[in-house]
N, C-alpha and C. Protein backbone atom coordinates (compact mmCIF):
# COMPACT_ATOMS: atom_id res chain seq x y z
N UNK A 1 0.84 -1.18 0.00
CA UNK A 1 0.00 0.00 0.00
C UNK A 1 0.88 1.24 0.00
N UNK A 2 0.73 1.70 -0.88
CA UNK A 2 1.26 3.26 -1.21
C UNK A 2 0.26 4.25 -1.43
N UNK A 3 0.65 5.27 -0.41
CA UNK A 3 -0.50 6.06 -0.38
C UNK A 3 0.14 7.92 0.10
N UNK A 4 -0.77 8.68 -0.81
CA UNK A 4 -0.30 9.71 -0.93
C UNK A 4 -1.74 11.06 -0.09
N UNK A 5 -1.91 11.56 0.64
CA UNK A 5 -2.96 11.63 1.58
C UNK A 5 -3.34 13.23 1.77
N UNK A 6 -4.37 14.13 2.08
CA UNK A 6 -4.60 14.76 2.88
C UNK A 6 -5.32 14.37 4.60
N UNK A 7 -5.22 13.73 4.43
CA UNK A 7 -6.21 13.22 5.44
C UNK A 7 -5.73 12.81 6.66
N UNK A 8 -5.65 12.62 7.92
CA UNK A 8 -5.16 12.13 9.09
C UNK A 8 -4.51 10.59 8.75
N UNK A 9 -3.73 10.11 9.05
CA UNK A 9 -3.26 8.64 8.82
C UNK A 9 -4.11 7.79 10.14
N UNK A 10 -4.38 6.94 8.99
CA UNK A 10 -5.51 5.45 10.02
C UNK A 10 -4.56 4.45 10.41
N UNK A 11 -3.82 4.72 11.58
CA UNK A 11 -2.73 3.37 11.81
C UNK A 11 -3.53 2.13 11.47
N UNK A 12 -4.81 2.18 12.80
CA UNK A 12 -5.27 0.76 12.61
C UNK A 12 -5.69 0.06 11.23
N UNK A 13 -6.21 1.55 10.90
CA UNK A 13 -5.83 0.42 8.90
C UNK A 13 -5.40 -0.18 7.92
N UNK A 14 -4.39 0.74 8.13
CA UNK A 14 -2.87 0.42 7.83
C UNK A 14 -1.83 -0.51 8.55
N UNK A 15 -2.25 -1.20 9.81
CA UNK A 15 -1.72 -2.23 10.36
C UNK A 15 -2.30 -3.71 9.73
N UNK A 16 -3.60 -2.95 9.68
CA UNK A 16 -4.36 -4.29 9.43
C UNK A 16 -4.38 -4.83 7.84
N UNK A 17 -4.06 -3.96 6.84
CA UNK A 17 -3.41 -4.39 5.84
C UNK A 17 -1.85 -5.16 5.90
N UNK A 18 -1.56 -4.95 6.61
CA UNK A 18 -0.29 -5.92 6.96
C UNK A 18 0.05 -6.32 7.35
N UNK A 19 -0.57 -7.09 8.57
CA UNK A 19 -0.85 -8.47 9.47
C UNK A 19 -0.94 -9.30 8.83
N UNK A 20 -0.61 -10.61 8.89
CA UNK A 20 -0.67 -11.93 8.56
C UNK A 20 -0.56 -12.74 9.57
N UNK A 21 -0.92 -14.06 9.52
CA UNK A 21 -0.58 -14.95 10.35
C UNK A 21 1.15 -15.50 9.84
N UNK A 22 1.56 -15.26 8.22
CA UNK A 22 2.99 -15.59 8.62
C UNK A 22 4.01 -14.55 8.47
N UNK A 23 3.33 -13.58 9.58
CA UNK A 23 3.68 -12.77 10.29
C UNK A 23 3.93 -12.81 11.62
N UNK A 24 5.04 -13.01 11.98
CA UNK A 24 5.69 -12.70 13.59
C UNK A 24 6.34 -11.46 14.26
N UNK A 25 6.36 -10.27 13.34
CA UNK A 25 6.68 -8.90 13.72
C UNK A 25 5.78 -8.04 13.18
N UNK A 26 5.50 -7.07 13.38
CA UNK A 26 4.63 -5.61 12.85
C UNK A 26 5.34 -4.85 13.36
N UNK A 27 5.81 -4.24 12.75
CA UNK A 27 6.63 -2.61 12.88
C UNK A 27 6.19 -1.68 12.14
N UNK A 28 5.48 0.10 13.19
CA UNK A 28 5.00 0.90 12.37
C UNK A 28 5.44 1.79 13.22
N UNK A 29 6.44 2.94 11.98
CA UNK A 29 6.73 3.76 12.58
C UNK A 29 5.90 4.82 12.03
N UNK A 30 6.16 6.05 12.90
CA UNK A 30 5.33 7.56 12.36
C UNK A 30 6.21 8.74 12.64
N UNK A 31 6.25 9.32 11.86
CA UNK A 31 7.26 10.62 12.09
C UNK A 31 5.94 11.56 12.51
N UNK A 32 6.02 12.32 13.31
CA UNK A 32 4.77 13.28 13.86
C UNK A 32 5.73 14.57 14.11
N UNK A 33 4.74 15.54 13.73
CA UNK A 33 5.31 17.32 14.08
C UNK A 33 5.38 17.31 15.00
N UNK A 34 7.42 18.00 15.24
CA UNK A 34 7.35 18.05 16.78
C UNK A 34 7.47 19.51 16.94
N UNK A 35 7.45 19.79 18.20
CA UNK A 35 7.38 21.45 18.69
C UNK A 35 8.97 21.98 18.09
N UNK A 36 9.90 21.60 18.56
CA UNK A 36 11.16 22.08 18.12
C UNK A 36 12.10 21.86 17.47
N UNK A 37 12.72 22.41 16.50
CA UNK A 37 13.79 21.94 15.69
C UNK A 37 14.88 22.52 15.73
N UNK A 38 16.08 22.25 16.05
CA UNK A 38 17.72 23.17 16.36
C UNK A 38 17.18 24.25 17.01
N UNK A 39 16.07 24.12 18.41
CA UNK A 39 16.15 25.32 19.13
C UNK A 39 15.16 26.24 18.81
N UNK A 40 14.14 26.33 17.86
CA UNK A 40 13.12 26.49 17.18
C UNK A 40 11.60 26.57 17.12
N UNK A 41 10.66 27.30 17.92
CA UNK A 41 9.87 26.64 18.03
C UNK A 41 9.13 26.99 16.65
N UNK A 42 8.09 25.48 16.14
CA UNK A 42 7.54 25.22 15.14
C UNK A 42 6.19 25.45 15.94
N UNK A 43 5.43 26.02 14.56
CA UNK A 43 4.18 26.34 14.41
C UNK A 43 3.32 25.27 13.82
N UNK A 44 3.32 25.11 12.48
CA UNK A 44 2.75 24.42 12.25
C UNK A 44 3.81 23.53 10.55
N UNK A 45 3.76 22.33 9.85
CA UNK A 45 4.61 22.74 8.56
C UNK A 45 3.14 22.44 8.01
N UNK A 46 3.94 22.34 6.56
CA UNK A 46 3.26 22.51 5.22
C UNK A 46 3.87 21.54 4.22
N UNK A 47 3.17 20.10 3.85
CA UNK A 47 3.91 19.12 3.08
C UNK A 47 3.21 19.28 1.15
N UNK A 48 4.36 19.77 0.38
CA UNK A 48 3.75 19.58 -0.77
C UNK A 48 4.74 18.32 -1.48
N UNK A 49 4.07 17.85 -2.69
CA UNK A 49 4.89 16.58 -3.34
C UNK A 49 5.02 16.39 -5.11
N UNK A 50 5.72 16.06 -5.52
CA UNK A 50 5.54 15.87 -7.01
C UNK A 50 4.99 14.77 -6.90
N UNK A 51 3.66 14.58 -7.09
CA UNK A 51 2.64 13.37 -6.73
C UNK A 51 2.63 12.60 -7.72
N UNK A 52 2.73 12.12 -8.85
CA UNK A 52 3.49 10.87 -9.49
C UNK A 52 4.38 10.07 -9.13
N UNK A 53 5.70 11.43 -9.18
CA UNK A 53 7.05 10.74 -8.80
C UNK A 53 6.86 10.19 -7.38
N UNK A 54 6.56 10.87 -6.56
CA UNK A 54 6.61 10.76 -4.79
C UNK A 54 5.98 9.20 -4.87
N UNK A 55 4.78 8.75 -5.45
CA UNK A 55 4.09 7.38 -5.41
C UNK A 55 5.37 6.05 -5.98
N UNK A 56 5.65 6.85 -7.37
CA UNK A 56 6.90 5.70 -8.03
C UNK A 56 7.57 5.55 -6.85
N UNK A 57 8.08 6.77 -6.24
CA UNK A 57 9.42 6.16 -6.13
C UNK A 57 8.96 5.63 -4.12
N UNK A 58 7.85 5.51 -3.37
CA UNK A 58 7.95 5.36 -2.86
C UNK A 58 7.48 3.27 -3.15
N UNK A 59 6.63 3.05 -4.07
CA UNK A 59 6.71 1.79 -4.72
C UNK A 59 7.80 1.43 -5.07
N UNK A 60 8.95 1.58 -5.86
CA UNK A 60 9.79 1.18 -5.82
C UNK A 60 10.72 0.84 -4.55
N UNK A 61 10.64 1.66 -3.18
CA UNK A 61 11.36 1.70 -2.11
C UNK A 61 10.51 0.40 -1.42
N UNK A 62 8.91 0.05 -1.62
CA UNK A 62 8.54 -0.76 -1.05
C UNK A 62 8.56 -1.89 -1.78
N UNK A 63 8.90 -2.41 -2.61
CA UNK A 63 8.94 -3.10 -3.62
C UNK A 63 10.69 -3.91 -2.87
N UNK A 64 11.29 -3.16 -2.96
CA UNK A 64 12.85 -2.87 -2.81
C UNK A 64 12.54 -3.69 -1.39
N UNK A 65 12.38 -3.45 -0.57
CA UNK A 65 12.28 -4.00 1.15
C UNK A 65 11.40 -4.77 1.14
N UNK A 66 10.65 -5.46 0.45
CA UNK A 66 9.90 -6.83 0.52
C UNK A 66 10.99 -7.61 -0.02
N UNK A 67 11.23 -7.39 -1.07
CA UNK A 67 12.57 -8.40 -1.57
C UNK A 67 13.36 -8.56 -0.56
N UNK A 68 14.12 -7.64 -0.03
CA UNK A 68 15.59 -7.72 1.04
C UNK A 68 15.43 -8.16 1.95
N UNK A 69 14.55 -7.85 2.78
CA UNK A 69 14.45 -8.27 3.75
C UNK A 69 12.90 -9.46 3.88
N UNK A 70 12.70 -10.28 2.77
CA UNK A 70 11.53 -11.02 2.72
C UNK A 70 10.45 -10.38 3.46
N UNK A 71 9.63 -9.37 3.06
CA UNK A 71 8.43 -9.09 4.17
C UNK A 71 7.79 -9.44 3.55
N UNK A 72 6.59 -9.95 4.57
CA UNK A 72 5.29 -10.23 4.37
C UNK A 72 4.26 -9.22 3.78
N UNK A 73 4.25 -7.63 4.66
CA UNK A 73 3.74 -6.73 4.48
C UNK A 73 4.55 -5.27 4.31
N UNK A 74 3.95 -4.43 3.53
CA UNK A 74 4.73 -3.22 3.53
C UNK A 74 3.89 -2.14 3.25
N UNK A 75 3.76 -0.76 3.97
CA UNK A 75 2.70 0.14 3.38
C UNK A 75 3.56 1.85 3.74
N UNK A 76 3.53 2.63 2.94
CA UNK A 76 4.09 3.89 3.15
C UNK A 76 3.13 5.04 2.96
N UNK A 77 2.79 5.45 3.80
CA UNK A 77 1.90 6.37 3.77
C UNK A 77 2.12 8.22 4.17
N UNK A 78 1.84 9.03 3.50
CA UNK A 78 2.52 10.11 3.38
C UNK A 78 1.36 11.60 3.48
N UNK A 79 1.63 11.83 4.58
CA UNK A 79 0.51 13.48 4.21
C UNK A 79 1.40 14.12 3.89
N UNK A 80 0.24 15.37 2.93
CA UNK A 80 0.61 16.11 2.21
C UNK A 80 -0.14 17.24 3.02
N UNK A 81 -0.34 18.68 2.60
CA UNK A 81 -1.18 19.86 3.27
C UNK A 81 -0.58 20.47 4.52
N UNK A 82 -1.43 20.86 5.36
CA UNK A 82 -1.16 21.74 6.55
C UNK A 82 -1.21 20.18 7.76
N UNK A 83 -0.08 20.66 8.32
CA UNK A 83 -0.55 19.42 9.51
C UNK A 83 0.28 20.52 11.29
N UNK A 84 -0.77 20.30 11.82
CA UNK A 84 -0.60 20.64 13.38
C UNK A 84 0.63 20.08 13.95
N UNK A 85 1.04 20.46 15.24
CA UNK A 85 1.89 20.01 16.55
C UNK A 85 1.13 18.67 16.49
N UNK A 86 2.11 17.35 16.69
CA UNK A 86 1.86 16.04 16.97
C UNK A 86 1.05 14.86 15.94
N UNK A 87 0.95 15.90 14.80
CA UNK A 87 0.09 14.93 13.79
C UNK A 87 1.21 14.11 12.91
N UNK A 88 0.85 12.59 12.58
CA UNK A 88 1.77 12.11 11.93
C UNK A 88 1.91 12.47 10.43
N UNK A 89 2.77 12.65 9.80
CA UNK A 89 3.18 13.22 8.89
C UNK A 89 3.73 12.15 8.03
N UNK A 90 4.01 11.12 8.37
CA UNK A 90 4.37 9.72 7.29
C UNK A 90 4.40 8.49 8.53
N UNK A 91 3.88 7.10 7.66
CA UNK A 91 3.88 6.24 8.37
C UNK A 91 4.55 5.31 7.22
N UNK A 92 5.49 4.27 8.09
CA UNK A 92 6.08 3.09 7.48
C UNK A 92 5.81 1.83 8.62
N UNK A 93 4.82 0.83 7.60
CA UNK A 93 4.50 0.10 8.68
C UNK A 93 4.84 -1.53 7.80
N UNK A 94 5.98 -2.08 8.12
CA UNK A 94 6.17 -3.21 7.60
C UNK A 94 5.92 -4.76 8.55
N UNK A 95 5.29 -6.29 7.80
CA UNK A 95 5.85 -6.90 9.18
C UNK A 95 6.20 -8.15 8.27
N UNK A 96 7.06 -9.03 9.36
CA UNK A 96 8.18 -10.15 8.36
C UNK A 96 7.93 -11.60 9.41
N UNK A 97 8.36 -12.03 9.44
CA UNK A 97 8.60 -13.74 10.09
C UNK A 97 9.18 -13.52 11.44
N UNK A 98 10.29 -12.12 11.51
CA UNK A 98 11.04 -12.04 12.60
C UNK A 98 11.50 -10.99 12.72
N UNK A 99 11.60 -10.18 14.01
CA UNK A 99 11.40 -8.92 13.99
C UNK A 99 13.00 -8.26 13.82
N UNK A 100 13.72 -8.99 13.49
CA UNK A 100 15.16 -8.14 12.67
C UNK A 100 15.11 -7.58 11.44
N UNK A 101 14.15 -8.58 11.02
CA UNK A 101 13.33 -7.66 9.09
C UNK A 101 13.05 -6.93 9.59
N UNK A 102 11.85 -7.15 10.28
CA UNK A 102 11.04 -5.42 10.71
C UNK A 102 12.04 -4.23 10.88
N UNK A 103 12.89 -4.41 11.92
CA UNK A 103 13.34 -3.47 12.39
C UNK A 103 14.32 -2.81 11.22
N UNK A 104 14.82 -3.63 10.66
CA UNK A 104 15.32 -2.98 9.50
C UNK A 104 15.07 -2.41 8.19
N UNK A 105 14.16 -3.09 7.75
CA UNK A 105 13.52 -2.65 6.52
C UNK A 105 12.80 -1.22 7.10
N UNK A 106 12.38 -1.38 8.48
CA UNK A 106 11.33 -0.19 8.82
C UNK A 106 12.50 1.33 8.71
N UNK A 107 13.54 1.05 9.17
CA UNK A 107 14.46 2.15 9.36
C UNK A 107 14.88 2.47 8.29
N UNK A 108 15.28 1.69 7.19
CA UNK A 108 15.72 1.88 5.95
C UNK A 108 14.76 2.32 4.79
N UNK A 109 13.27 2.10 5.39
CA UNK A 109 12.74 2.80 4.23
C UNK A 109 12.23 4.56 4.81
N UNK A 110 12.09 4.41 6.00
CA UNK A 110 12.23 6.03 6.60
C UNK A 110 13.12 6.94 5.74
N UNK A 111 14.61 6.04 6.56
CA UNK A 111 15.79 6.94 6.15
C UNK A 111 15.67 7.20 4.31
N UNK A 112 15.19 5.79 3.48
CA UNK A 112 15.75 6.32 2.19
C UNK A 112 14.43 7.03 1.54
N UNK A 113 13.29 6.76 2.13
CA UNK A 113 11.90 7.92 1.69
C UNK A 113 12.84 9.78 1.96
N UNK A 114 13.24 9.82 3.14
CA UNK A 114 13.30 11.24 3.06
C UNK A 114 14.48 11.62 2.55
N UNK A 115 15.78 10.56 2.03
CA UNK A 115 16.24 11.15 0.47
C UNK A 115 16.27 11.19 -0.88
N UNK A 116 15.45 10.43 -1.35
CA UNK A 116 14.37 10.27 -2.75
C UNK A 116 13.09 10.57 -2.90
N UNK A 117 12.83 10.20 -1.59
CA UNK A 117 11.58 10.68 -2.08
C UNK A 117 10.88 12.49 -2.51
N UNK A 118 10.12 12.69 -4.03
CA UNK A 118 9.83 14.24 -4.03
C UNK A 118 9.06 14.71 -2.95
N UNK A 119 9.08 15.22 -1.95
CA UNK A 119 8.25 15.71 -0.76
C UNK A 119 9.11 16.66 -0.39
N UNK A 120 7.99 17.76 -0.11
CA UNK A 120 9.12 18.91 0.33
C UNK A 120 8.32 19.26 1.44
N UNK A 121 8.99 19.64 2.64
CA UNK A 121 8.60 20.66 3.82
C UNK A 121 8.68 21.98 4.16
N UNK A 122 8.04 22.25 4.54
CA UNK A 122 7.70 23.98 5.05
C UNK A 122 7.44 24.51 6.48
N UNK A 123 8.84 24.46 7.22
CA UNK A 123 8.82 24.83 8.18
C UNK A 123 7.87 26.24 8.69
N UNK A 124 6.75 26.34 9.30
CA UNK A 124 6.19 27.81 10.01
C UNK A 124 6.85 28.07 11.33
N UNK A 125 7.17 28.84 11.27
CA UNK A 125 8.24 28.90 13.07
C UNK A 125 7.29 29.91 13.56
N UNK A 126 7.00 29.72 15.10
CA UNK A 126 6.12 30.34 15.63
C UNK A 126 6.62 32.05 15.88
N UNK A 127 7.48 32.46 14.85
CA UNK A 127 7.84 33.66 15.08
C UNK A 127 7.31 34.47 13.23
N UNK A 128 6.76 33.71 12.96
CA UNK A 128 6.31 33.72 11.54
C UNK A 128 7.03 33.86 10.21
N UNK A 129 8.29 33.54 10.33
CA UNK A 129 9.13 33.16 9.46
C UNK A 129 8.86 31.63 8.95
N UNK A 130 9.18 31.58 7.91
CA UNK A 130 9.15 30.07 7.25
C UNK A 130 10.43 29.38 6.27
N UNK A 131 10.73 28.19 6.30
CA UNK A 131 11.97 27.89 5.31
C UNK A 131 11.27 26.35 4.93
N UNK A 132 12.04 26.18 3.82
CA UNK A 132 11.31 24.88 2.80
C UNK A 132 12.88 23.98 3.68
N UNK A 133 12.71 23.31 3.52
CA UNK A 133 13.47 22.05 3.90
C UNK A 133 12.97 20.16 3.69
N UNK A 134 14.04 19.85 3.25
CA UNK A 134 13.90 18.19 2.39
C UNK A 134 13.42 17.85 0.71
N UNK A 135 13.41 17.17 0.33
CA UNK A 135 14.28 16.27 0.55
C UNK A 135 16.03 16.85 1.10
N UNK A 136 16.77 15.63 1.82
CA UNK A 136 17.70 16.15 2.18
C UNK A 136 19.11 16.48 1.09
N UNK A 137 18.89 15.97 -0.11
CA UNK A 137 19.59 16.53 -0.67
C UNK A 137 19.40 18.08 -1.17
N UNK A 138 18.85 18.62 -1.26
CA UNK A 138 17.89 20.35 -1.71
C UNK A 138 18.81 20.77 -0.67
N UNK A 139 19.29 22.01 -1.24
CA UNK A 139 20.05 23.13 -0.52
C UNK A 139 18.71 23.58 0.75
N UNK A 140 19.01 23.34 1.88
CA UNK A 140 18.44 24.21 3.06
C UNK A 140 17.74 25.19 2.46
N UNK A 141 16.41 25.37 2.30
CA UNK A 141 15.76 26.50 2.26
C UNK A 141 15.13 27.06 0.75
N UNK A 142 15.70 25.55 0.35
CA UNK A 142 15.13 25.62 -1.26
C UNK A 142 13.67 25.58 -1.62
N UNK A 143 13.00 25.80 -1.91
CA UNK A 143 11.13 25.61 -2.24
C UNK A 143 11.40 24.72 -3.45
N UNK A 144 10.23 23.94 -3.23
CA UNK A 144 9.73 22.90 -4.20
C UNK A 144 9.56 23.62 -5.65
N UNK A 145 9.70 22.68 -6.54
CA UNK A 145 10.03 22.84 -8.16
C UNK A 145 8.26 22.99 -8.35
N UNK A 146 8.11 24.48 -9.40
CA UNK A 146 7.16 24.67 -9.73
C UNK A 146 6.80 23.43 -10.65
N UNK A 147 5.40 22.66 -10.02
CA UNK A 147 5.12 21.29 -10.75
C UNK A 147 3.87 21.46 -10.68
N UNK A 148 2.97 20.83 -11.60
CA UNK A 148 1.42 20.96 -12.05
C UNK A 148 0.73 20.17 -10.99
N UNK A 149 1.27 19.32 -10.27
CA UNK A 149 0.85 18.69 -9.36
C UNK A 149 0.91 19.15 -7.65
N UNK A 150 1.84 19.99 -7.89
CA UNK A 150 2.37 20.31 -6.51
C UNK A 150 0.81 21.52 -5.87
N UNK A 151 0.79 21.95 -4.83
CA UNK A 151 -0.56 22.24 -4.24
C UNK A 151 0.38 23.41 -3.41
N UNK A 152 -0.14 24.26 -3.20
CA UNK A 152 0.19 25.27 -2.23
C UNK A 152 -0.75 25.23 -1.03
């Protein structure tokens, strides 16, 4: 399941697409808005995406970690829009035979979603300044590539 969202993320739905019985681990992580960043306090961000590419290439990343690490299940799920203090902002919820897949495939598709994958962030700092930040290769403070898909 690859999924590209405005909407609040449904863990329990998204778990339950990837339960099995020959399943012996479930691992779901969630990155959620936190209050501070290098000292910072955050307001609120702002996720826009090149929504084609962002789906390829997050299928290919799940595609990629069922093979390697044999999983059973794999689902990447991604908001896009305005999201509050504490809302999850991407979920990776994989599960395998034994929870050393899990734990790894789960970390490795985090880490390699937020450097391929097109998703860009928009820091609001509660002082009302703002800076674009990620993917992590993009120069600090770069804004997303004017794209027909992308959403303000």
């Amino acid at each position: 399941m690859i999924e590209l969202t405005r909407e609040p993320i449904d863990t329990t739905a998204l778990l339950q697409r990837i339960q099995s019985p020959a399943a012996g681990a479930v691992l779901l992580f969630l990155g959620t808005v936190r209050e501070f960043t290098a000292g910072r306090q955050t307001a609120r961000l702002e996720y826009e995406a090149y929504e084609t590419m962002a789906r390829s290439k997050m299928a290919e990343l799940a595609d990629a970690a069922v093979e390697r690490w044999n999983l059973v299940g794999c689902a990447i799920v991604h908001r896009l829009g305005t999201l509050e203090l504490g809302e999850a902002s991407v979920a990776v919820a994989v599960s395998s035979a034994h929870r050393a897949a899990s734990f790894a495939a789960g970390q490795w598709l985090i880490d390699t979603l937020k450097d391929v994958v097109p998703v860009w962030k928009r820091e609001i700092w509660s002082d009302g300044s703002t800076e674009w930040v990620h993917p992590e290769k993009c120069p600090t403070g770069a804004p997303p590539p004017s794209l027909p898909e992308s959403r303000a």
